[in-house]
Protein backbone atom coordinates (compact mmCIF):
# COMPACT_ATOMS: atom_id res chain seq x y z
CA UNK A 1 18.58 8.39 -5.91
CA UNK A 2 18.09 11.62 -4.39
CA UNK A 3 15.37 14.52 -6.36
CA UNK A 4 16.20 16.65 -8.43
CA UNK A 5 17.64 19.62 -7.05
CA UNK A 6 16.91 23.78 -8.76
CA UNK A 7 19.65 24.39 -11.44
CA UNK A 8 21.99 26.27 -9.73
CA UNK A 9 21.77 29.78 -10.80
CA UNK A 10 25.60 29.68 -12.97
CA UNK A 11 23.60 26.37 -14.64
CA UNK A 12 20.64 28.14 -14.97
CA UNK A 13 22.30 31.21 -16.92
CA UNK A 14 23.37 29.07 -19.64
CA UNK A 15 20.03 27.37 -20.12
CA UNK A 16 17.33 28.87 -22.97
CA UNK A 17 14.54 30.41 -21.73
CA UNK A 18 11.42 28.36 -22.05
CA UNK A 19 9.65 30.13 -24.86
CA UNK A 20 12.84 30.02 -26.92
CA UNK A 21 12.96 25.93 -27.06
CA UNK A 22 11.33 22.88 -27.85
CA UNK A 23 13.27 21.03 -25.62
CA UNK A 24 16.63 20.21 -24.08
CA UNK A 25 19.36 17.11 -25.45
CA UNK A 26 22.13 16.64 -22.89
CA UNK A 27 25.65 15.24 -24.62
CA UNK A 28 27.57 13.64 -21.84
CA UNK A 29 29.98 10.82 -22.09
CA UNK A 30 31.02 10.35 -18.66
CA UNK A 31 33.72 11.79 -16.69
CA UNK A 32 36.56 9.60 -17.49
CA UNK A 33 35.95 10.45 -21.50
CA UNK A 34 38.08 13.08 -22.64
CA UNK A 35 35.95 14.77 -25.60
CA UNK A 36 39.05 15.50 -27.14
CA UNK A 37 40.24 12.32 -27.82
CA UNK A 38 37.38 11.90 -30.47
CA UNK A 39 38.72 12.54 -34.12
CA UNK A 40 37.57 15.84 -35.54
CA UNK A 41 35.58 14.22 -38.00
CA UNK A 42 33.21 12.63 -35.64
CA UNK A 43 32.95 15.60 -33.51
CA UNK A 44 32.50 18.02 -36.63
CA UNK A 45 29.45 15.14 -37.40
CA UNK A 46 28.20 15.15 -34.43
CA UNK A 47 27.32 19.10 -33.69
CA UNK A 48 26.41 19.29 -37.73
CA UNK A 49 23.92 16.91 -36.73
CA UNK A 50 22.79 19.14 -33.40
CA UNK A 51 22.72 22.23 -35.45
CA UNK A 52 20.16 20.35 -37.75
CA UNK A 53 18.05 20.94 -34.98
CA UNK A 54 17.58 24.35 -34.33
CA UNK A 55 14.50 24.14 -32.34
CA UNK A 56 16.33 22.08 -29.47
CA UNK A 57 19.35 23.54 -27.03
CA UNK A 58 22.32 20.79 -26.70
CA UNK A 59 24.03 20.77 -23.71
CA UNK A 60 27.41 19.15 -24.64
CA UNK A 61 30.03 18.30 -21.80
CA UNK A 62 33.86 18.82 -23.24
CA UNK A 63 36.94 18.56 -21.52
CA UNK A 64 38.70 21.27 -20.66
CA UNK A 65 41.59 21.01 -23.23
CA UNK A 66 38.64 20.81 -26.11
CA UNK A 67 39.12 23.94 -27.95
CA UNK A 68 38.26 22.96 -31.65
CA UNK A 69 34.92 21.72 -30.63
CA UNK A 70 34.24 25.60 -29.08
CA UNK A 71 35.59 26.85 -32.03
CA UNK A 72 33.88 24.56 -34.46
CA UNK A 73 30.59 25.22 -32.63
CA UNK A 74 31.05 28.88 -31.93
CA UNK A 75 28.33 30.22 -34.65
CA UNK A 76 26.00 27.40 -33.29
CA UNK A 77 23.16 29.18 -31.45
CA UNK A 78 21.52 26.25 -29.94
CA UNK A 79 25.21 24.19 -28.66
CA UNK A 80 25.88 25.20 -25.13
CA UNK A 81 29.74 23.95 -24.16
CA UNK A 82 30.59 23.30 -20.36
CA UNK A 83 33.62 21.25 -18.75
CA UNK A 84 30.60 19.79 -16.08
CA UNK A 85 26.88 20.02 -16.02
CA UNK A 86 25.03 18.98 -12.84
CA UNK A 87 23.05 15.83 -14.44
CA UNK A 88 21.23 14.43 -12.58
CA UNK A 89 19.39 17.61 -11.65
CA UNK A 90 19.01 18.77 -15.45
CA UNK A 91 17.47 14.68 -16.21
CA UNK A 92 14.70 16.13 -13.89
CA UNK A 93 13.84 19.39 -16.37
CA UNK A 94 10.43 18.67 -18.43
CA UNK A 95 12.25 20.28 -21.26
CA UNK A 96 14.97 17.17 -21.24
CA UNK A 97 14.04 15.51 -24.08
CA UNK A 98 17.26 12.96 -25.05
CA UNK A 99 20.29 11.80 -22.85
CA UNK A 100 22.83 11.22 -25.05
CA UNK A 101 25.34 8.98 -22.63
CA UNK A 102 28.12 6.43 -22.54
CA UNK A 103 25.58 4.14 -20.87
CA UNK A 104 27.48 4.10 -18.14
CA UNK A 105 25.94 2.46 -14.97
CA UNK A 106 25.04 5.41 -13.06
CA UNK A 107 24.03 7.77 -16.30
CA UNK A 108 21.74 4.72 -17.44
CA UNK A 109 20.15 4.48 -13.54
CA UNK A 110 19.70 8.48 -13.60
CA UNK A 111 17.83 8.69 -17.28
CA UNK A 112 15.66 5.33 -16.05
CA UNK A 113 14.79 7.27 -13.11
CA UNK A 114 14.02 10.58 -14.14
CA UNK A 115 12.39 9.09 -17.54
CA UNK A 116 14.53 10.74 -19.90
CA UNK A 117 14.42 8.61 -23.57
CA UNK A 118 18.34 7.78 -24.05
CA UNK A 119 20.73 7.66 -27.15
CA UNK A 120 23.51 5.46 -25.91
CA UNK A 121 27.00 5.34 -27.72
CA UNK A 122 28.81 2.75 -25.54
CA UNK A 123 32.74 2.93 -25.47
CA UNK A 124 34.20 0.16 -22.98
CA UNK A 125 33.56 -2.30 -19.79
CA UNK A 126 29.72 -3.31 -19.24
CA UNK A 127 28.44 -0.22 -21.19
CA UNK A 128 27.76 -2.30 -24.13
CA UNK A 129 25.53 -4.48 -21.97
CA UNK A 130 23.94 -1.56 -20.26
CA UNK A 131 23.05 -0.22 -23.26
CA UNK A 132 21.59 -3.21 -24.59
CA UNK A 133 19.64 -3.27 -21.77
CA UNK A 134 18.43 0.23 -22.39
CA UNK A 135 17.37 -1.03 -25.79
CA UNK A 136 15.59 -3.94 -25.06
CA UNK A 137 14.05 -2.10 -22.25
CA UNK A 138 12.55 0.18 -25.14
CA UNK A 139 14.08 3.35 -24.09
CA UNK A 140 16.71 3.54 -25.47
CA UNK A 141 19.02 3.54 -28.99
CA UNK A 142 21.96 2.67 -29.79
CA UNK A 143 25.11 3.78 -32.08
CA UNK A 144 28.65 1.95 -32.02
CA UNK A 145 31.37 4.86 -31.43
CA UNK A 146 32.07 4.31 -35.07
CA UNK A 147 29.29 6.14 -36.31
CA UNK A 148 29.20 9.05 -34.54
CA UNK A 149 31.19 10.30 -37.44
CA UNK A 150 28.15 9.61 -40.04
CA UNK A 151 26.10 12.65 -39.35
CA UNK A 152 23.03 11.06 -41.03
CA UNK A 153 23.11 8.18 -38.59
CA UNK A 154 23.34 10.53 -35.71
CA UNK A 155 20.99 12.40 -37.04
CA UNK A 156 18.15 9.58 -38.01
CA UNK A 157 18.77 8.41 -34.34
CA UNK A 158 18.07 11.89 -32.60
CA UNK A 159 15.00 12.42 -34.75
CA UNK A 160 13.59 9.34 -34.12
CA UNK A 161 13.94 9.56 -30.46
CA UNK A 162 12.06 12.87 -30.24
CA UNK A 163 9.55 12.26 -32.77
CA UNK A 164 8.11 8.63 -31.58
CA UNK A 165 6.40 9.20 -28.79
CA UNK A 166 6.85 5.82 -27.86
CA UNK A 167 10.53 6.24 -26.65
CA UNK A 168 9.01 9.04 -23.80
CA UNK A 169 6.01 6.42 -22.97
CA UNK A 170 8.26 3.60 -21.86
CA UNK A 171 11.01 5.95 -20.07
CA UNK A 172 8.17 7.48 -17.89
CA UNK A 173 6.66 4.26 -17.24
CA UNK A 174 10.00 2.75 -16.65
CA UNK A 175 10.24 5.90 -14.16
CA UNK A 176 6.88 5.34 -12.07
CA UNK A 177 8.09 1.59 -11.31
CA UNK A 178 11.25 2.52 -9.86
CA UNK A 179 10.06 5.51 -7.98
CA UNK A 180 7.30 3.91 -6.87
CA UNK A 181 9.24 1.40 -5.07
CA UNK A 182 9.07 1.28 -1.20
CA UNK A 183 12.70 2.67 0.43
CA UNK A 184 14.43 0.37 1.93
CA UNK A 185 14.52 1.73 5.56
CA UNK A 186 10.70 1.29 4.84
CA UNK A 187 10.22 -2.26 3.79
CA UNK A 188 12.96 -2.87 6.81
CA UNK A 189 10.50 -1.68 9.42
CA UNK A 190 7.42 -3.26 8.10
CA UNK A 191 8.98 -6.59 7.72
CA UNK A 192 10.47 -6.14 11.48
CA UNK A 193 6.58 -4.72 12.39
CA UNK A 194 5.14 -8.15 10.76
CA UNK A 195 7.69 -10.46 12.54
CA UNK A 196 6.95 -8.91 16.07
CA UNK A 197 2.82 -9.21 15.04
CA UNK A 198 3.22 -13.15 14.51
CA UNK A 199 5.37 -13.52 17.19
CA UNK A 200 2.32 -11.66 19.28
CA UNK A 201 -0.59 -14.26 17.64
CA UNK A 202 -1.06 -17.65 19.02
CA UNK A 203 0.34 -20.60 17.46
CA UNK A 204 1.45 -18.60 14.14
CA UNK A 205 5.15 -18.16 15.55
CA UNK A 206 6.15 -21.88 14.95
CA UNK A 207 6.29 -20.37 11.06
CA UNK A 208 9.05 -18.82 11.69
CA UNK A 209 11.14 -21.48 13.29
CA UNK A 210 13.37 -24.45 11.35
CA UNK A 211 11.78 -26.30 13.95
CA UNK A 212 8.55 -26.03 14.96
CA UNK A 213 5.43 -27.96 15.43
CA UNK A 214 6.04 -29.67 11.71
CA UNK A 215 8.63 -31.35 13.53
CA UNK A 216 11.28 -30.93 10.79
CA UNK A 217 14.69 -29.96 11.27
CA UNK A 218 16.99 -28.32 10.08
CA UNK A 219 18.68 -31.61 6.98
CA UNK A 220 14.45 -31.98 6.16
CA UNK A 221 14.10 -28.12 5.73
CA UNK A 222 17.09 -27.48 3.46
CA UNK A 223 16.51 -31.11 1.95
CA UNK A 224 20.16 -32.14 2.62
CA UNK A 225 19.69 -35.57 2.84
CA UNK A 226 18.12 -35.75 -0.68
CA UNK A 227 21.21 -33.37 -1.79
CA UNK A 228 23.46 -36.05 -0.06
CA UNK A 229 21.95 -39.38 -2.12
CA UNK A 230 22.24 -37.45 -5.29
CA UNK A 231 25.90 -36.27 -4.95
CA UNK A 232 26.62 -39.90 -4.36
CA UNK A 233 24.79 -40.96 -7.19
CA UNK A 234 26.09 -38.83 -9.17
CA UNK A 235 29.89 -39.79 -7.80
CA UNK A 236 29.43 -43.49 -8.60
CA UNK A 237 27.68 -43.11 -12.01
CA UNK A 238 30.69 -40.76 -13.21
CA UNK A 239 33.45 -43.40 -11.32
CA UNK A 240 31.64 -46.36 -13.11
């Protein structure tokens, strides 16, 4: 996963300044979700529960069709609308506070990674079990799509999330262990490094043969004769 890029400056425009918010909530349920295919009831619940937050900006992603949601939110002064935010990037702004996601694969990887507490609201495939995963991981809440239209549900959820500091504890932690994971290209070239020092010492490269010194090939290695008497067994116990 690449850094965090600077918010592009049309990004960056829409954005509060610092001294204006408490923090930042991004609303984002994946590219193939089309925002207006929500009823109006659960969307109306939904930014009724944002705009119980005054203190906090809401970056909502809406299709481009969406018009009742930019009408519905258009006296809400802390709901920013755009067709496309540049996510990743904006999980990496200290001010991010909640990711409020599909729990799709890659949104559930980005928030891990940039240590971002998430409120998942899973709608198909393995998003369920991502966000399970999330949850049991202790990042991470979850609502059924169902109750997005209860605005005290949404609302309890959101509040909890930025309140408990707990929810921020394991998502950073959560962060350092992933980040602090060699690359790959890295733990390549040690490993071939290591290989070519054994292969250097004396007597220490018969380790890294099937057969070697030990004198055991290749059946005694992978235990294939034992795998062998135990199929049969197993063959004339069931044929008995």
């Amino acid at each position: 996963m690449e850094t965090p890029k600077q918010i592009d400056s049309t990004t960056a425009s829409l954005l509060p300044s610092p001294n204006t918010s408490s923090g930042l909530v991004l609303y984002a349920l994946g590219s193939a979700t089309v925002t207006s295919a929500l009823s109006q009831s659960k969307r109306a619940a939904l930014y009724d529960s944002f705009a119980s937050f005054p203190s906090h900006h809401f970056l909502v992603k809406t299709s481009a069709d969406d018009w009742w949601s930019r009408n519905y939110t258009a006296g809400a002064g802390n709901i920013v609308m755009a067709e496309w935010w540049p996510q990743a990037d904006l999980l990496g702004d200290d001010r991010m506070k909640v990711f409020i996601t599909h729990a799709g694969y890659n949104s559930v990887v980005e928030s891990a990674l940039r240590g971002v507490p998430m409120l998942s609201v899973p709608l198909f495939f393995d998003q369920f079990r991502n966000a399970k995963a999330a949850e049991w991981a202790g990042y991470s809440l979850t609502l059924e799509k169902g109750a997005l239209a209860d605005r005290q549900q949404v609302t309890l959820a959101l509040r909890e999330l930025m309140t408990n500091p707990v929810y921020g504890q394991r998502a950073r932690k959560l962060a350092g262990m992933m980040t602090d994971r060699r690359k790959g290209s890295e733990a390549l070239a040690e490993g071939i490094a290591w290989v070519l020092k054994v292969r250097r010492d004396d007597g220490s490269e018969r380790f890294l043969r099937l057969k070697g010194d030990w004198g055991m090939g290749l059946v005694g290695f992978l235990h294939l004769d034992l795998i062998a008497a135990l199929t049969v067994l197993v063959v004339v116990l069931y044929m008995a």
